[in-house]
N, C-alpha and C. Protein backbone atom coordinates (compact mmCIF):
# COMPACT_ATOMS: atom_id res chain seq x y z
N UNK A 1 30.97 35.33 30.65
CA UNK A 1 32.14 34.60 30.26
C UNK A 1 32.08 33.22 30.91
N UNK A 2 32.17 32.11 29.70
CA UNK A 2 32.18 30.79 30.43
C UNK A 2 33.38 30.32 30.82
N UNK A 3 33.53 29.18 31.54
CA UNK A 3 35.06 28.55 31.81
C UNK A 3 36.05 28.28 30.90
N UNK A 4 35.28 28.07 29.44
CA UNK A 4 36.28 27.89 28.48
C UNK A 4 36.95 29.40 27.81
N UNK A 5 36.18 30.55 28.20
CA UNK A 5 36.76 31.91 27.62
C UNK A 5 38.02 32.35 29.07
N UNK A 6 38.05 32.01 29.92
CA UNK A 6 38.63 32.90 31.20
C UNK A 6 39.90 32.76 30.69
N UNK A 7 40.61 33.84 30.63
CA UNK A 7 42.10 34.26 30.57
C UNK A 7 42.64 33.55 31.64
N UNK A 8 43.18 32.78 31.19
CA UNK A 8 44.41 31.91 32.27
C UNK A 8 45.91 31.98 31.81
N UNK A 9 46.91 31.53 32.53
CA UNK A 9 48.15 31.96 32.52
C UNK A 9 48.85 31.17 31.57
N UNK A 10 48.01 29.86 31.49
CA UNK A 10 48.48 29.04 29.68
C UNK A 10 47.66 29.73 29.36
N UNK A 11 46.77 30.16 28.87
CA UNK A 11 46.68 31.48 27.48
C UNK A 11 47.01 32.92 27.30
N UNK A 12 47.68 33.21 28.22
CA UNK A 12 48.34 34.48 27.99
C UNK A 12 49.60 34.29 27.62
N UNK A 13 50.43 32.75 28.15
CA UNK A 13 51.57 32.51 27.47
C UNK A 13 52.94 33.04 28.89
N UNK A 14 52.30 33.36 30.03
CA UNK A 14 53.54 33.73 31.12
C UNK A 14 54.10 32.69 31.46
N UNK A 15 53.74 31.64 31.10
CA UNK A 15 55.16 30.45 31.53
C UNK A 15 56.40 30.79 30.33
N UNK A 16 56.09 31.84 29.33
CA UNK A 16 57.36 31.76 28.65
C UNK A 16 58.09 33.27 28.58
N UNK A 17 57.23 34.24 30.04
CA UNK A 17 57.30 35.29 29.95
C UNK A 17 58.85 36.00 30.27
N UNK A 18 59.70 34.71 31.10
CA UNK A 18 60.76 35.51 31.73
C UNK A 18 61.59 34.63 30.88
N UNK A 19 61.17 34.15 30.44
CA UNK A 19 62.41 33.51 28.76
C UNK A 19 62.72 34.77 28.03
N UNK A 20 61.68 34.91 28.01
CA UNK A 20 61.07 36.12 26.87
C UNK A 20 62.19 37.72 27.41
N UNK A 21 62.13 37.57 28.85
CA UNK A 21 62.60 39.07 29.15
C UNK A 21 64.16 38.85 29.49
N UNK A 22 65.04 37.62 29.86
CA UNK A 22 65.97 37.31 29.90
C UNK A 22 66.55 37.38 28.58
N UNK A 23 65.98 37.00 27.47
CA UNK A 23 66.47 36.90 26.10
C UNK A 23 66.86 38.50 25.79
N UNK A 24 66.32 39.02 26.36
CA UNK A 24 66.36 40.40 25.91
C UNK A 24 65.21 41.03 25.05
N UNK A 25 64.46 40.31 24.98
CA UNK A 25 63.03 40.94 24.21
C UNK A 25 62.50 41.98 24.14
N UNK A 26 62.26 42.43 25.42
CA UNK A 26 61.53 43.32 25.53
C UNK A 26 62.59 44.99 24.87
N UNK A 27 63.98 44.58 25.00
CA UNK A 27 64.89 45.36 24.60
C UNK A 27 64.58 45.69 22.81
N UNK A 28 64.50 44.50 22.83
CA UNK A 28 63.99 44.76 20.98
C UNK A 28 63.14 45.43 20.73
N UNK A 29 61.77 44.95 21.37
CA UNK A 29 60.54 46.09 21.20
C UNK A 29 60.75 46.91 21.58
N UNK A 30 61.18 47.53 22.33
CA UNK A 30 61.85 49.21 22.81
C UNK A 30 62.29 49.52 21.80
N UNK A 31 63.40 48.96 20.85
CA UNK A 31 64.16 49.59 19.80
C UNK A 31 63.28 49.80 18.61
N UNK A 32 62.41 48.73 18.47
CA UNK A 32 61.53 48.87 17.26
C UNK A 32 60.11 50.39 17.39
N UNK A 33 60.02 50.16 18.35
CA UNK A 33 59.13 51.19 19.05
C UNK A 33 60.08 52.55 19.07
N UNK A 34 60.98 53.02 19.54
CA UNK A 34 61.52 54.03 19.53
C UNK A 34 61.92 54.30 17.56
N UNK A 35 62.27 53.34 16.77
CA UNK A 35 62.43 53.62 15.25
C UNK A 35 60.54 53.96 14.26
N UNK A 36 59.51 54.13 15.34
CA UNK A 36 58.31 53.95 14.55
C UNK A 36 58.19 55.06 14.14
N UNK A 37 56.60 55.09 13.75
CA UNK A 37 56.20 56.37 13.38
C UNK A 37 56.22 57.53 14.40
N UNK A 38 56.06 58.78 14.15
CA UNK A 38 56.43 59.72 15.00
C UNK A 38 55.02 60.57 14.81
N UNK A 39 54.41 61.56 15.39
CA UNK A 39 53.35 62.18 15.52
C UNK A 39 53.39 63.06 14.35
N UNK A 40 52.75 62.85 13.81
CA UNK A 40 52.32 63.87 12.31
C UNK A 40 52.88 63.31 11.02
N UNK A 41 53.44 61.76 10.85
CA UNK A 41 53.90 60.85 10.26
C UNK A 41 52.75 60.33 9.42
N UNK A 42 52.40 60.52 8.40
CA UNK A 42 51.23 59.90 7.01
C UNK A 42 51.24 58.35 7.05
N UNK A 43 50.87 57.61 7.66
CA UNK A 43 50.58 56.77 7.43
C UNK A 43 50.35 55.55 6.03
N UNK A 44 50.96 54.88 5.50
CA UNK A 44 50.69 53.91 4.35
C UNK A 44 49.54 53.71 4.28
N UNK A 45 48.56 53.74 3.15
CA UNK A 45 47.25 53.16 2.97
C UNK A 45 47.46 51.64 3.20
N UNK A 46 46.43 50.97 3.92
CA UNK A 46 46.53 49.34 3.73
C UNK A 46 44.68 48.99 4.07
N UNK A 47 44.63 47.44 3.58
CA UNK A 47 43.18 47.51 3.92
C UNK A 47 42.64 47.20 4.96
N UNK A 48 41.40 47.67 6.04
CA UNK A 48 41.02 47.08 7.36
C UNK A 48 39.52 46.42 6.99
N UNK A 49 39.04 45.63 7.80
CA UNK A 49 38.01 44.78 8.23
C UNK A 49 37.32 45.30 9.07
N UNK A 50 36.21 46.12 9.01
CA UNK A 50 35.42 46.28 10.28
C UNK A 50 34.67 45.26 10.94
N UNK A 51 35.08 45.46 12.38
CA UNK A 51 34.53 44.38 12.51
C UNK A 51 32.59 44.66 13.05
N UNK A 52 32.38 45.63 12.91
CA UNK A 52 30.68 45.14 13.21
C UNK A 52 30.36 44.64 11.88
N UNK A 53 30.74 44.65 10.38
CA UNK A 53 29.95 44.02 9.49
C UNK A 53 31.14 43.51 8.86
N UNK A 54 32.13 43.53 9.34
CA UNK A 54 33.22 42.59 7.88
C UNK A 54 33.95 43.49 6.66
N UNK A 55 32.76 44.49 6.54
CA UNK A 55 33.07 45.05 5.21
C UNK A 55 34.63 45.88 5.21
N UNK A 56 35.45 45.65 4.37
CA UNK A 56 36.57 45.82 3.69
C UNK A 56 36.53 47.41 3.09
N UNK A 57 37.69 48.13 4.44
CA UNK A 57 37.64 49.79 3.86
C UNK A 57 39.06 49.86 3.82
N UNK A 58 39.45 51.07 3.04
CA UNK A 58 40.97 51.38 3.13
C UNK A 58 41.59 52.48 4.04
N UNK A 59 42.37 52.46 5.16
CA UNK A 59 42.90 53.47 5.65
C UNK A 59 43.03 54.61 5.37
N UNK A 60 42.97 55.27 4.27
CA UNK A 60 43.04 56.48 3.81
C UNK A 60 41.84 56.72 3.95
N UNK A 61 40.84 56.15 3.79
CA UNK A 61 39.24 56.85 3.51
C UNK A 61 38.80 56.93 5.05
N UNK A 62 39.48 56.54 6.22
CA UNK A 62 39.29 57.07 7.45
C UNK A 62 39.70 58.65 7.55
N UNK A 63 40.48 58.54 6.98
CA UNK A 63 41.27 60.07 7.46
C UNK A 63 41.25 61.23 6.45
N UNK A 64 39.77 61.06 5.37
CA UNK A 64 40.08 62.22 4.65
C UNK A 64 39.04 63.61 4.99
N UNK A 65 37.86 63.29 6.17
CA UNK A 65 37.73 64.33 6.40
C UNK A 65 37.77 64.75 8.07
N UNK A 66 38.64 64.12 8.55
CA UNK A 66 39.26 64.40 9.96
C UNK A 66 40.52 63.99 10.95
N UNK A 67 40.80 63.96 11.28
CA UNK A 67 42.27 63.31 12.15
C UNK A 67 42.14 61.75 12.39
N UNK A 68 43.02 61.13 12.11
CA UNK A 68 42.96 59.72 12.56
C UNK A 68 43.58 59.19 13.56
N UNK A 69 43.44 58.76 14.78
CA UNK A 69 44.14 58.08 15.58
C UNK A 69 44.18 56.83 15.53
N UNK A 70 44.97 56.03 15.59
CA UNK A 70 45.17 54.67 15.78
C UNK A 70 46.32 54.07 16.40
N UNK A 71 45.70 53.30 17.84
CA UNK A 71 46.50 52.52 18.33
C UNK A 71 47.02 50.91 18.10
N UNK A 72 47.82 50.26 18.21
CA UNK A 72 47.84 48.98 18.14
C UNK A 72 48.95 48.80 18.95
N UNK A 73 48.34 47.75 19.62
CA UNK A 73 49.38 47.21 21.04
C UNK A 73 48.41 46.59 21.88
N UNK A 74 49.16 45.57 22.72
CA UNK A 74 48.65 44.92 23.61
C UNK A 74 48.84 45.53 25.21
N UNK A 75 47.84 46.39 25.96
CA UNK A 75 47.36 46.83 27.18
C UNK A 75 46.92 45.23 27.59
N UNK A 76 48.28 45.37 28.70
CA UNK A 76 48.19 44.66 30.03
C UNK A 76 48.01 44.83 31.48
C-alpha cells in the first residue's frame, strides 16, 4: 500500500462522524436494520458483477443448488 491508498481520517469521512451521531443517524440505521430481511426471507433476484472477471450473473442462479449467504455492510 502506497501513501496515496492509506486510509486516513479525510477518507473515512470522521470529521463528519459526530454530526452524523448527534443528528440521530445512527438511530435510523437501527430502525432500517431492525425492518430488514429476517432469516429464511427469499431474497429479490437482482443482477451482480463478479468481480474476478466482470461477468454479469443473477442472484437467483447463486442459490439454486445450495444456501446463500450474503452480507453487506461496512465492518469497522
Amino acid at each position: 500500500m502506497d501513501a496515496d491508498d492509506a486510509l486516513t481520517s479525510e477518507r473515512y469521512n470522521y470529521p463528519h462522524f459526530d454530526d452524523y451521531i448527534a443528528a440521530g443517524g445512527e438511530l435510523a440505521d437501527e430502525a432500517r436494520f431492525r425492518e430488514s430481511f429476517r432469516i429464511g426471507t427469499h431474497a429479490t433476484t437482482f443482477p451482480l458483477h463478479r468481480l474476478n472477471d466482470g461477468e454479469r450473473i443473477d442472484l437467483a442462479a447463486l442459490w439454486t443448488s445450495k444456501p446463500l449467504v450474503m452480507e453487506f455492510g461496512s465492518f469497522t
